[in-house]
C-alpha atoms as a PDB file:
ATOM      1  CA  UNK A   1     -10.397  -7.237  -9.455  1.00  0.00           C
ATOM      2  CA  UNK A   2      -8.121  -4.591  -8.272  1.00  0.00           C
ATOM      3  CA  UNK A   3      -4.547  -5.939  -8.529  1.00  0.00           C
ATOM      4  CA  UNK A   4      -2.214  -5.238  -5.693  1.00  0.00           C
ATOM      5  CA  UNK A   5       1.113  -5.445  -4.351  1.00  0.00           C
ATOM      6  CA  UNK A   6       2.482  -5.675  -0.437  1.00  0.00           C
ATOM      7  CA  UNK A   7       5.144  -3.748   0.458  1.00  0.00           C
ATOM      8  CA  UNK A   8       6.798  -4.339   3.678  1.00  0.00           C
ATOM      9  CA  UNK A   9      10.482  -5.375   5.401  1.00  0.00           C
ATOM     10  CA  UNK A  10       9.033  -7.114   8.352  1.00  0.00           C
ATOM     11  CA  UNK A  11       7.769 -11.111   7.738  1.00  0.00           C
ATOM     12  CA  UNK A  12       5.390 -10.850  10.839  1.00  0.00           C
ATOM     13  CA  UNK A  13       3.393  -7.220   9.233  1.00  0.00           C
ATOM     14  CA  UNK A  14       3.276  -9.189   5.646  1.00  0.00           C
ATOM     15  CA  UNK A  15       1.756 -12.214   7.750  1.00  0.00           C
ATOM     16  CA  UNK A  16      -0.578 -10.004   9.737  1.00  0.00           C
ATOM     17  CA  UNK A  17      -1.789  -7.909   6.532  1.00  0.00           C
ATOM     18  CA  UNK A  18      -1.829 -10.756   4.026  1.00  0.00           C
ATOM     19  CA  UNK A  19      -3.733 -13.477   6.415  1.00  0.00           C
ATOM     20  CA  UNK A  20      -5.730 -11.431   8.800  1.00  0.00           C
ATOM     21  CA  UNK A  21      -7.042  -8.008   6.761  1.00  0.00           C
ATOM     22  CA  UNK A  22      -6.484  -9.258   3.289  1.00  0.00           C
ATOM     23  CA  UNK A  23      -9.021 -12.322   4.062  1.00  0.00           C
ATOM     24  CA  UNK A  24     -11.584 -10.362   5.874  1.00  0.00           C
ATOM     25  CA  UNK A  25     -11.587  -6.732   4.329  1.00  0.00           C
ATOM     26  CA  UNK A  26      -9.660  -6.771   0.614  1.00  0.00           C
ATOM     27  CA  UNK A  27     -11.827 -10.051  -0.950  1.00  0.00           C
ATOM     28  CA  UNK A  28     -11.825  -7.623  -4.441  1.00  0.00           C
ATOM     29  CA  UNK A  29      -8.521  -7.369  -4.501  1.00  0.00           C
ATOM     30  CA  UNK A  30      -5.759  -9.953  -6.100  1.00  0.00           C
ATOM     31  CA  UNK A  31      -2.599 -10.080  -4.232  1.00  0.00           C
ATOM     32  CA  UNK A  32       0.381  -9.735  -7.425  1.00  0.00           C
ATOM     33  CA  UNK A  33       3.231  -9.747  -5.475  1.00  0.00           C
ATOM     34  CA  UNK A  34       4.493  -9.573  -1.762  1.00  0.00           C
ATOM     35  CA  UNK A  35       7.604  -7.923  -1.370  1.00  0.00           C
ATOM     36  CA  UNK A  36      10.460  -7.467   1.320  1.00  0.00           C
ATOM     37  CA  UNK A  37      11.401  -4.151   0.236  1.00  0.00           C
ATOM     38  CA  UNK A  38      11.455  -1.095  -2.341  1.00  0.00           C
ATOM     39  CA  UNK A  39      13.855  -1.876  -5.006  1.00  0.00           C
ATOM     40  CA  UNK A  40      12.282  -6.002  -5.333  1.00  0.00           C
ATOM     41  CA  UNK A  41       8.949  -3.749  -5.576  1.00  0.00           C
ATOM     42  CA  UNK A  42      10.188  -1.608  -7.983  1.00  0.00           C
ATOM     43  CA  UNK A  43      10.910  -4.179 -10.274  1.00  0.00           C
ATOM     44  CA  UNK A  44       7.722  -5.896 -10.304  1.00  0.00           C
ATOM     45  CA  UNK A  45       5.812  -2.379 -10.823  1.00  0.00           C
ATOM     46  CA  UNK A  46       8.304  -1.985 -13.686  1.00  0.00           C
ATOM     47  CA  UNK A  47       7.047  -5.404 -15.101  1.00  0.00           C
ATOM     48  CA  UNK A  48       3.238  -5.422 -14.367  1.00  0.00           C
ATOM     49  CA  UNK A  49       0.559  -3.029 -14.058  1.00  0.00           C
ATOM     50  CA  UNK A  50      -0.152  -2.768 -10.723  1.00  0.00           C
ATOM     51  CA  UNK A  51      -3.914  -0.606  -9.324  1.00  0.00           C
ATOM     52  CA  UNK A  52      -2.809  -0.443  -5.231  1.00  0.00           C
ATOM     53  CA  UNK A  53      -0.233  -0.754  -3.318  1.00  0.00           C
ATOM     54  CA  UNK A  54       0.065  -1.008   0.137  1.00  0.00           C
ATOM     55  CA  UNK A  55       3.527   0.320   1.631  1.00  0.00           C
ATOM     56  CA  UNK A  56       5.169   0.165   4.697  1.00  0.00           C
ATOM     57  CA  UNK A  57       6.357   3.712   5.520  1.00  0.00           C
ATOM     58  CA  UNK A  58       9.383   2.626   7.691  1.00  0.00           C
ATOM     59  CA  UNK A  59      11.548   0.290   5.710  1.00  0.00           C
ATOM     60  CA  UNK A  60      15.695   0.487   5.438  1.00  0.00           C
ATOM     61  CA  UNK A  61      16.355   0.508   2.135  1.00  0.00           C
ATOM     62  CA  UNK A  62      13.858   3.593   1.063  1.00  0.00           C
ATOM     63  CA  UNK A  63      11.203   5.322   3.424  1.00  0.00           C
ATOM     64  CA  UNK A  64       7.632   4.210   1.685  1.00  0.00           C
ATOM     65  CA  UNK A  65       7.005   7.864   0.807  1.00  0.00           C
ATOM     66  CA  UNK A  66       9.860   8.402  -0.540  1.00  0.00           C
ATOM     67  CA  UNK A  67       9.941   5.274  -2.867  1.00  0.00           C
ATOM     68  CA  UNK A  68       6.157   6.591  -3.891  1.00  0.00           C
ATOM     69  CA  UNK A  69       7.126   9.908  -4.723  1.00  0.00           C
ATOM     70  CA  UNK A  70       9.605   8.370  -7.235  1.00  0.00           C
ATOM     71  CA  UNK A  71       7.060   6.410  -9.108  1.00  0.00           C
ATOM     72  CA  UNK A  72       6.370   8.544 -12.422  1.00  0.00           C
ATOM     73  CA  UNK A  73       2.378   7.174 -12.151  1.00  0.00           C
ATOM     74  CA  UNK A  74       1.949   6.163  -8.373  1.00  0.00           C
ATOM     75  CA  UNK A  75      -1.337   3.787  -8.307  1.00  0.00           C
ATOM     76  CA  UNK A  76      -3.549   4.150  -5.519  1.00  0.00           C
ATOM     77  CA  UNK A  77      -1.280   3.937  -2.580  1.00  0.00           C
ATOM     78  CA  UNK A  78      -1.934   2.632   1.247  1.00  0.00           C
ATOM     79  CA  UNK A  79       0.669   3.532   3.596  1.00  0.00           C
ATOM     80  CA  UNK A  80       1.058   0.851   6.596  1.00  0.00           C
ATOM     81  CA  UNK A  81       3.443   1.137   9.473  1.00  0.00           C
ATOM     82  CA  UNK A  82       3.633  -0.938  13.033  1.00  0.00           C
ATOM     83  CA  UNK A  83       3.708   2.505  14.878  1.00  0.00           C
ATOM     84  CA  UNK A  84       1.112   4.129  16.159  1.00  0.00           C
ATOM     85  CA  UNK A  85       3.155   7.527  16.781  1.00  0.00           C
ATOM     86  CA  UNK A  86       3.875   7.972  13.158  1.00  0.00           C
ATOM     87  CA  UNK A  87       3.456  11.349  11.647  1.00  0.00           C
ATOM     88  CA  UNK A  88       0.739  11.469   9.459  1.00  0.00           C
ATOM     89  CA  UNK A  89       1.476  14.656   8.511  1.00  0.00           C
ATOM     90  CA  UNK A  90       4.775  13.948   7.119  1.00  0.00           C
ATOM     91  CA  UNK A  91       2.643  12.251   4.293  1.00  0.00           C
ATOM     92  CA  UNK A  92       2.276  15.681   2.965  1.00  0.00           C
ATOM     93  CA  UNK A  93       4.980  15.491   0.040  1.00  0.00           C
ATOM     94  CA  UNK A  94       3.184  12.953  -1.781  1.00  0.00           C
ATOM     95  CA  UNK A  95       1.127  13.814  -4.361  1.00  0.00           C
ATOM     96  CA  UNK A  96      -2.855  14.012  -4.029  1.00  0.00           C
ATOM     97  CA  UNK A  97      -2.008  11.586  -0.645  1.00  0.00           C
ATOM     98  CA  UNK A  98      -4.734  12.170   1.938  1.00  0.00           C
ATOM     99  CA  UNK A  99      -3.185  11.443   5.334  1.00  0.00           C
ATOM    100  CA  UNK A 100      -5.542   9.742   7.132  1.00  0.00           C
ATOM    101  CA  UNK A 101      -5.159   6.497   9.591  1.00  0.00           C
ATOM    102  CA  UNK A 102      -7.250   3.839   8.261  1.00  0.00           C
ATOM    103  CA  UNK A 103      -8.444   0.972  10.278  1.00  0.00           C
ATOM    104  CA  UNK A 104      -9.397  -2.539   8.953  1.00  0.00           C
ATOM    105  CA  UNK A 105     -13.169  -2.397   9.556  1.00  0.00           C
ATOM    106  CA  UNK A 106     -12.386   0.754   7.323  1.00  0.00           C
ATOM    107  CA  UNK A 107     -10.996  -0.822   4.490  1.00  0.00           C
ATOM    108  CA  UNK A 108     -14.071  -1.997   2.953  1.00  0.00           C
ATOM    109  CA  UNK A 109     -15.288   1.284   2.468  1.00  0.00           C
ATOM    110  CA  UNK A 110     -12.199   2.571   1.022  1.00  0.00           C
ATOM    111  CA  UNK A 111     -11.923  -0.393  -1.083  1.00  0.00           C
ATOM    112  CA  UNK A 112     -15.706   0.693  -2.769  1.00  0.00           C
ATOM    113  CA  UNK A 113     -14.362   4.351  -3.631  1.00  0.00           C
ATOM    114  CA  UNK A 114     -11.165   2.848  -4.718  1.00  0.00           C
ATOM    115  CA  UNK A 115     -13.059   0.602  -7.459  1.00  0.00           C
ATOM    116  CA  UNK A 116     -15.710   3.301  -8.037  1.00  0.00           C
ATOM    117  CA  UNK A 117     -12.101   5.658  -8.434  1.00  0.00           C
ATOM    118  CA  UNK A 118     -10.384   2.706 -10.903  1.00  0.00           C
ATOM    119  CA  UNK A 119     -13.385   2.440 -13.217  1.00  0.00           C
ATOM    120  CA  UNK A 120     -13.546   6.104 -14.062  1.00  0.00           C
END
């Protein structure tokens, strides 16, 4: 099982993510923690290992990217956001980040190369 934690400042995205997508899409995956912002995260990463994360990129204590650039080992990282103008591109100062928009019938896949990625 790929152990995970939810990043994200807005109850009704941690709702949506954890009851609709997580359900359907992310069955491999055990949920550690659910957290309302960066610096609760931070603690729990700090604490326990930790393979994925999945980060909102607009939050008001730290910008997601930002608090991922500051983690000395990122784990696989999943950047979420309600907006559908975001600049993807802006991903770009994160290390070995591919910028792509992912949607959920899309996660499945990505969750195969992310095991096949975790076991080598």
């Amino acid at each position: 099982m790929i152990k995970c934690l939810v990043i994200d400042d807005e109850p009704l995205a941690l709702q949506q993510l954890l009851h609709h997508t997580w359900r359907r899409y992310l069955t491999a995956f055990t949920l550690v923690a659910q957290c309302h912002g960066a610096v609760e995260a931070r603690e729990i990463i700090d604490m326990e290992r930790v393979d994925a994360i999945f980060v909102d990129i607009n939050m008001p204590d730290i910008n997601g990217m930002d608090f991922v650039k500051q983690l000395s080992a990122p784990p696989i990282v999943v950047f979420t956001t309600a907006y559908s103008g975001m600049p993807w591109t802006a991903a770009g100062g994160c290390r070995g980040l591919s910028a792509q928009a992912l949607r959920a019938r899309r996660l499945q896949t990505r969750r195969h190369e992310g095991e096949e990625t975790l076991r080598t």
